[in-house]
Protein backbone atom coordinates (compact mmCIF):
# COMPACT_ATOMS: atom_id res chain seq x y z
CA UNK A 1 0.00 0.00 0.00
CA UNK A 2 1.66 3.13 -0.99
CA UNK A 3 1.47 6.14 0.98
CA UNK A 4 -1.48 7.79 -1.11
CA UNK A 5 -3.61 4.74 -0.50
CA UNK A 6 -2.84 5.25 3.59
CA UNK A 7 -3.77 9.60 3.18
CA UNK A 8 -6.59 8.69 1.06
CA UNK A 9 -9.30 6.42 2.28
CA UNK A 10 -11.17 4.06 -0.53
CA UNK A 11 -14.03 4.44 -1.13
CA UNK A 12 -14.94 1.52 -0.09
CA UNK A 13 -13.56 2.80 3.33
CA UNK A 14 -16.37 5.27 3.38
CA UNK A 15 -19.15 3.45 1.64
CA UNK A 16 -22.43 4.62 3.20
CA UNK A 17 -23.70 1.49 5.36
CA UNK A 18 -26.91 0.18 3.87
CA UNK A 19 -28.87 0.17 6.73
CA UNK A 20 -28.25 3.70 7.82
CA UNK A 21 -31.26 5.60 6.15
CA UNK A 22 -33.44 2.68 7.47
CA UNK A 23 -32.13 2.92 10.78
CA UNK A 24 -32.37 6.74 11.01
CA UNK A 25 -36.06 6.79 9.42
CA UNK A 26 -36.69 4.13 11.68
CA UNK A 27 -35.45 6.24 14.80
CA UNK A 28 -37.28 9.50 13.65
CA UNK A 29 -40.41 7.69 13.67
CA UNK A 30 -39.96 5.91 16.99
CA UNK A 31 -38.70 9.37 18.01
CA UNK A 32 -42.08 11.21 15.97
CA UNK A 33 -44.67 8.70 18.69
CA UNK A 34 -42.28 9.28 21.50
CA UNK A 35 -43.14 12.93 21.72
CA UNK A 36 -46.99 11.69 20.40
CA UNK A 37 -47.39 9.88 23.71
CA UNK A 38 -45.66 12.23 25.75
CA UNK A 39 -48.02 15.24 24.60
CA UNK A 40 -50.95 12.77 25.38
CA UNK A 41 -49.58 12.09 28.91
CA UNK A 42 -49.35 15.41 29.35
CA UNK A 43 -52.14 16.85 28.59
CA UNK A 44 -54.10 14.32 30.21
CA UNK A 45 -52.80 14.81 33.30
CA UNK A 46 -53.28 18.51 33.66
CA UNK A 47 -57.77 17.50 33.58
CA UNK A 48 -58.25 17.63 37.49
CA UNK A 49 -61.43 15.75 36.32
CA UNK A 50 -62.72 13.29 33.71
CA UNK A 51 -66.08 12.21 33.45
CA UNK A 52 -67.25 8.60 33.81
CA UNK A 53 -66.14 6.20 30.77
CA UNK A 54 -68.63 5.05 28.53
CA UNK A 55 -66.95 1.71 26.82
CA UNK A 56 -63.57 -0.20 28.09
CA UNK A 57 -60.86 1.99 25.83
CA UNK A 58 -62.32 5.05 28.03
CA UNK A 59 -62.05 2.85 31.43
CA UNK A 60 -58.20 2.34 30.40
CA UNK A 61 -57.71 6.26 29.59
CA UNK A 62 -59.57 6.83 33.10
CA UNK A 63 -57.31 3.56 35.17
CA UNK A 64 -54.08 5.21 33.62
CA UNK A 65 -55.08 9.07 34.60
CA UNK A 66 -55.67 7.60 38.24
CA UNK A 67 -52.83 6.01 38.45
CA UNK A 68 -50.58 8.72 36.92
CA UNK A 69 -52.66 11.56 39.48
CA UNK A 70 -51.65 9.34 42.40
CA UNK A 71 -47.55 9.24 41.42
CA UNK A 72 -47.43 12.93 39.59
CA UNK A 73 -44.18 14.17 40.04
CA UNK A 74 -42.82 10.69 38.24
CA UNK A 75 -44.92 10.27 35.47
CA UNK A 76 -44.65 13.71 35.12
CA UNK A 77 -41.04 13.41 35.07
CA UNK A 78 -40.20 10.69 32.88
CA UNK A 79 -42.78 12.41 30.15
CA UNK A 80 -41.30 15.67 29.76
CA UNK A 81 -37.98 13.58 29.53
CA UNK A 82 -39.27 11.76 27.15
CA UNK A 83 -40.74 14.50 25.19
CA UNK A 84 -37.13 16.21 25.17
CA UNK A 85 -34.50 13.58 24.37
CA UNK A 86 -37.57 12.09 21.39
CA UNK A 87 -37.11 15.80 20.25
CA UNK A 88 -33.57 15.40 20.14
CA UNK A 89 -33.58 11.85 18.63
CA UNK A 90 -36.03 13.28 15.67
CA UNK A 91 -33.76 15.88 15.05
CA UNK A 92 -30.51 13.99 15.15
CA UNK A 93 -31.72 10.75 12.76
CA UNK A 94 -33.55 13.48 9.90
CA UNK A 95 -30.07 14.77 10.02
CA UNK A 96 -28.18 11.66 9.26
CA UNK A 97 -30.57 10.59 7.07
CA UNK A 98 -31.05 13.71 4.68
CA UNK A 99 -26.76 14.59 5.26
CA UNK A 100 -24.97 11.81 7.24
CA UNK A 101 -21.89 12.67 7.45
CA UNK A 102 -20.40 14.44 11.18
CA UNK A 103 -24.23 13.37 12.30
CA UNK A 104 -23.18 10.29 14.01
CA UNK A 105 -22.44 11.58 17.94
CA UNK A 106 -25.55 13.55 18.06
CA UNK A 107 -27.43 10.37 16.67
CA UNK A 108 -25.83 7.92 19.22
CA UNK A 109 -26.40 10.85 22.43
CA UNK A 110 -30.38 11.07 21.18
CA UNK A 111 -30.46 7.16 21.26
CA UNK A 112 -28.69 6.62 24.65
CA UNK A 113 -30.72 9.15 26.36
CA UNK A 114 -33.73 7.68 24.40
CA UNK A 115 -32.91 4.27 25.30
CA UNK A 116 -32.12 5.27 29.18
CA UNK A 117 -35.94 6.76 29.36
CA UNK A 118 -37.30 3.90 28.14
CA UNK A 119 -35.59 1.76 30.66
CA UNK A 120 -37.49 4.20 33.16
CA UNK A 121 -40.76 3.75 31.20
CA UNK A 122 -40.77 -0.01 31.58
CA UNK A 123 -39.64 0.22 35.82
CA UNK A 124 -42.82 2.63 35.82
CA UNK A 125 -45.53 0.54 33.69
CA UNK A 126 -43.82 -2.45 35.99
CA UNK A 127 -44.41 0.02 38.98
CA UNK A 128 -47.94 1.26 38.39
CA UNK A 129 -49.50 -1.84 36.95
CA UNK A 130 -50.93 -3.43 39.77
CA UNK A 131 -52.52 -0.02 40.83
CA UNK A 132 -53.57 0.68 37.18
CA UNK A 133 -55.46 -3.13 37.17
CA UNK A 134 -57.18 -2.35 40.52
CA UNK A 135 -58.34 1.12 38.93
CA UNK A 136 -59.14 -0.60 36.33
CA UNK A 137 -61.11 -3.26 37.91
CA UNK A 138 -62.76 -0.66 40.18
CA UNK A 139 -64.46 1.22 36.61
CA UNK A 140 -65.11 -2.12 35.36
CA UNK A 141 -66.78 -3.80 38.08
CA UNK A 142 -69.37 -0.35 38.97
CA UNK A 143 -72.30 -0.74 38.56
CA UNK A 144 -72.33 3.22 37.93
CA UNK A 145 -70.78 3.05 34.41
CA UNK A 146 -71.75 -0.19 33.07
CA UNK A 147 -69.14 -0.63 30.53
CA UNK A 148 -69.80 -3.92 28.53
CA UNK A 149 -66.36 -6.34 28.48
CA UNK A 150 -65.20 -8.46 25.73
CA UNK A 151 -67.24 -11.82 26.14
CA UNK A 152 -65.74 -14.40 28.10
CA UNK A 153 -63.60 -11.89 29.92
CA UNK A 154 -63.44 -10.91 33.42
CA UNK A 155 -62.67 -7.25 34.68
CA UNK A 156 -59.42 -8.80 36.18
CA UNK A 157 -58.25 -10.25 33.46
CA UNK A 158 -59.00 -7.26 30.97
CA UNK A 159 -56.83 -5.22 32.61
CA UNK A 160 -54.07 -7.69 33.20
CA UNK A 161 -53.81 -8.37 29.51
CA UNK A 162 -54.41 -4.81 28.41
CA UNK A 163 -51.37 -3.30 30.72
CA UNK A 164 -49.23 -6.45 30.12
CA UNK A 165 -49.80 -5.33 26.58
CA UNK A 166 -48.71 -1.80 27.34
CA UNK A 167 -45.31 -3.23 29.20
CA UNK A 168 -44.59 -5.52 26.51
CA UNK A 169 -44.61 -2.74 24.28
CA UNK A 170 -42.28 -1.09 26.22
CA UNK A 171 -39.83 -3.68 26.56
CA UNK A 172 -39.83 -4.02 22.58
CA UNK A 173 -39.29 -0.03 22.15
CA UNK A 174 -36.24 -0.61 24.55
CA UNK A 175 -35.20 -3.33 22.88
CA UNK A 176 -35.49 -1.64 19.22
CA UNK A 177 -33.76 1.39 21.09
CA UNK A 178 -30.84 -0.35 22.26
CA UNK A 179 -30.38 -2.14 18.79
CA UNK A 180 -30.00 1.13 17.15
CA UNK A 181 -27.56 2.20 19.52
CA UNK A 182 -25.87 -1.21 19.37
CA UNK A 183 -25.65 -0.34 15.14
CA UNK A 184 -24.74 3.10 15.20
CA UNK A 185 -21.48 2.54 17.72
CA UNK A 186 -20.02 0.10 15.36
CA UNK A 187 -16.93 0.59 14.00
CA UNK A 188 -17.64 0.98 10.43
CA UNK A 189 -20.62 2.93 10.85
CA UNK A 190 -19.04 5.53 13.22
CA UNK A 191 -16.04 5.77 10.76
CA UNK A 192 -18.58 6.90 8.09
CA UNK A 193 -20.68 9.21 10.43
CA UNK A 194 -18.09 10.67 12.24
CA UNK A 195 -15.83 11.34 9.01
């Protein structure tokens, strides 16, 4: 290898990684409902009030707003951190995928912090479950609202499956998260980033 070759990096050096622009649109659009369901959290929990649910998609909205009134200052928390660092993440992955190149630290510090507030999401959908089930179950089962239930379902079971749907969901957006970060800090791929 002559001394040109060493100065001068082939171009097969600095080949764009074919899973970059998937990765990054991928990102921005976890990033995109990341600040979705932080706005929603939000803004739900600044009603002092709701009024009584009508069907069993209201009874969750109602179980969750109960829950998230009784532990404020945490949910609270860990959604306006959310709703920064997804702000950062959007930014960071549109700019590495419309003009990668020097994009790649501010990509990997938007996924670490993502990925770190999603490991907080899942400890507090772990946390609040079994108080989000018995608010559940409290809707469900009076005889106030009357909300009709899947058939063959019990209130108990309704809202077992429907928050252990809502933690499994966060344990795959952590997961997902902490691939991308896993991607982006490999070696080729922060060569052609960081170049």
């Amino acid at each position: 290898m002559s001394a040109d070759d060493e100065q001068n990096p082939t171009d097969a050096s600095l080949s764009r990684p074919r899973a970059i622009p998937l990765t990054a649109a991928a990102t921005m659009a976890f990033a995109f409902f990341g600040v979705q369901r932080a706005e929603a959290q939000l803004t739900l929990a600044r009603f002092g009030q709701l009024p009584p649910p009508r069907d069993l998609p209201g009874a969750v909205v109602a179980a969750t707003w109960r829950t998230a009134h009784d532990h404020r200052r945490l949910t609270a928390a860990a959604d306006v951190g959310t709703l920064l660092v997804s702000v950062l993440l959007f930014i960071a992955a549109s700019r590495v995928l419309f003009r990668p190149r020097g994009g790649g630290w501010l990509w990997r510090q938007g996924l670490l912090g993502s990925a770190l507030l999603a490991a907080v999401t899942v400890a507090i959908d772990h946390a609040l479950r079994a108080g989000r089930i018995a608010a559940l179950h409290a809707l469900l089962t009076n005889p106030a609202t009357s909300i009709a239930l899947p058939s063959g379902l019990r209130a108990d079971e309704v809202g077992s499956m429907t928050f252990g749907i809502s933690l499994a969901a966060s344990w795959i957006t952590l997961a997902l998260l902490c691939a991308a970060l896993f991607y982006t800090s490999r070696d080729r791929v922060r060569v052609y980033l960081d170049a």
